[in-house]
Protein backbone atom coordinates (compact mmCIF):
# COMPACT_ATOMS: atom_id res chain seq x y z
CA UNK A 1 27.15 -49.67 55.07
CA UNK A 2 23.66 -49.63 56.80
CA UNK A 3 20.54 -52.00 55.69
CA UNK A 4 19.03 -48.85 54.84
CA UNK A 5 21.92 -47.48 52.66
CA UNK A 6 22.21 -50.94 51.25
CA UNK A 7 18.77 -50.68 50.34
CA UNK A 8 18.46 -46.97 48.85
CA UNK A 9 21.85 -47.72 46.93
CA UNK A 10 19.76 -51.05 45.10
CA UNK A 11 16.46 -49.08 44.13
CA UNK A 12 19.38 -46.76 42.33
CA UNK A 13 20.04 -46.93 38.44
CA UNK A 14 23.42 -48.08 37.58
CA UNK A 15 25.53 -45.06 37.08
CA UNK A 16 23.04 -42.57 38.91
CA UNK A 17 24.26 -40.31 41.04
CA UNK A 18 24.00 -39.95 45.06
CA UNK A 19 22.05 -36.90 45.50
CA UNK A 20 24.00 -34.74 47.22
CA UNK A 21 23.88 -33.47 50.81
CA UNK A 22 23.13 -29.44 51.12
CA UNK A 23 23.06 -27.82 54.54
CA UNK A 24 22.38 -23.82 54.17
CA UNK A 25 23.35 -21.89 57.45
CA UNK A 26 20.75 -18.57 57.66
CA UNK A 27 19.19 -16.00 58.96
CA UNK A 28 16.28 -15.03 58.59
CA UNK A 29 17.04 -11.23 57.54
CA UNK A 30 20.18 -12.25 55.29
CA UNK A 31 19.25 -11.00 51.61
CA UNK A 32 21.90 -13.43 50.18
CA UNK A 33 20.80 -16.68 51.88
CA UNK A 34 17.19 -15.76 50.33
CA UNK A 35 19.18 -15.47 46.85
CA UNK A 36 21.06 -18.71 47.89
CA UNK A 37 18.55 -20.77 49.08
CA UNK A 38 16.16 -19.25 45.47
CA UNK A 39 19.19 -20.49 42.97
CA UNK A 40 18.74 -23.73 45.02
CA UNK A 41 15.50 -24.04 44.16
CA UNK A 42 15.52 -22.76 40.70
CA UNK A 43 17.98 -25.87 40.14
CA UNK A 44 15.50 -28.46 42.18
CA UNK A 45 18.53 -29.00 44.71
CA UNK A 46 16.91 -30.41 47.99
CA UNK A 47 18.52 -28.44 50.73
CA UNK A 48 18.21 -28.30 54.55
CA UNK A 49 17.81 -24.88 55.99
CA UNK A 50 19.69 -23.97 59.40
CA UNK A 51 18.61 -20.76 61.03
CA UNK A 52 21.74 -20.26 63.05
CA UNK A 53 19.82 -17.17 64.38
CA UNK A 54 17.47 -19.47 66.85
CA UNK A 55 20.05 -22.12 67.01
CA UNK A 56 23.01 -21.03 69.18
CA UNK A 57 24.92 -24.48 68.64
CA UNK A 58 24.69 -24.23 65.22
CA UNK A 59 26.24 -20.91 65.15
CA UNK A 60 29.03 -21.86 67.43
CA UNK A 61 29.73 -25.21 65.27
CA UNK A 62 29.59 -23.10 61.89
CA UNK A 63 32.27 -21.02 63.42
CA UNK A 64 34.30 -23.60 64.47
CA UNK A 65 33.88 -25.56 60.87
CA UNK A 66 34.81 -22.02 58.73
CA UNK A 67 36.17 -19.76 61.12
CA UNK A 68 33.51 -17.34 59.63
CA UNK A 69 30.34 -15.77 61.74
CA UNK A 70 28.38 -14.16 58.77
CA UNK A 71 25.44 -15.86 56.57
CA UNK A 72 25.33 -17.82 54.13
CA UNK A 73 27.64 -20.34 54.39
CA UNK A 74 26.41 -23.40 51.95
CA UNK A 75 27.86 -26.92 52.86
CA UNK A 76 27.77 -29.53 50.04
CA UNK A 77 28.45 -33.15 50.93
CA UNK A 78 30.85 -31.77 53.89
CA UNK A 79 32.32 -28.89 52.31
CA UNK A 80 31.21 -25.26 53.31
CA UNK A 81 31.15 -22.61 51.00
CA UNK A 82 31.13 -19.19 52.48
CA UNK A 83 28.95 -16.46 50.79
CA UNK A 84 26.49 -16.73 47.73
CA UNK A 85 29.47 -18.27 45.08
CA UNK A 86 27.66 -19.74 41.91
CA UNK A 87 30.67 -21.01 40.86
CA UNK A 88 31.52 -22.92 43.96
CA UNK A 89 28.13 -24.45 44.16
CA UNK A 90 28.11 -25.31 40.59
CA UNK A 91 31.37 -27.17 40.59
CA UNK A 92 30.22 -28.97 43.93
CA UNK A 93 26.60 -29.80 42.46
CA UNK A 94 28.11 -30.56 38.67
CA UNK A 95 25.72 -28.27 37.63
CA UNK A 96 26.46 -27.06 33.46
CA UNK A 97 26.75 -23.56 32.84
């Protein structure tokens, strides 16, 4: 572990949670990653936004990681999720329904 993680992982309270690590793969006329990336939001989950759209490498390592092409796919610490799935991203986030 890094001096940095070291450090990040001492300013946390016992028993708190790592936040966890979002990636949302986009486009910019994909009506479901606006509805993803909104339920994101609405739950105050930090997220980082990739518009595979303008970046071609991206695209081409999305399709290698899911064998899928279309929008959104939603990656939580490492795992993708394909599509808009609540329930998915729920379970990954341990978000109570």
């Amino acid at each position: 572990m890094g001096a940095q993680a070291t450090a990040a992982a001492a300013k946390r309270p016992e028993g708190a949670k790592r936040a966890p690590r979002v990636l949302v793969f986009t486009t910019p006329t994909c009506p479901w990653c606006n509805r993803a990336k909104a339920y994101l939001r609405e739950h105050r989950v930090p997220f980082r936004e990739v518009d595979v759209s303008r970046d071609a490498t991206a695209a081409r390592d999305l399709v290698r990681r899911t064998g899928q092409m279309g929008v959104p796919v939603i990656e939580i610490n490492g795992k993708p999720i394909v599509g808009f799935d609540r329930e998915r991203i729920d379970r990954l986030l341990g978000l109570a329904r």
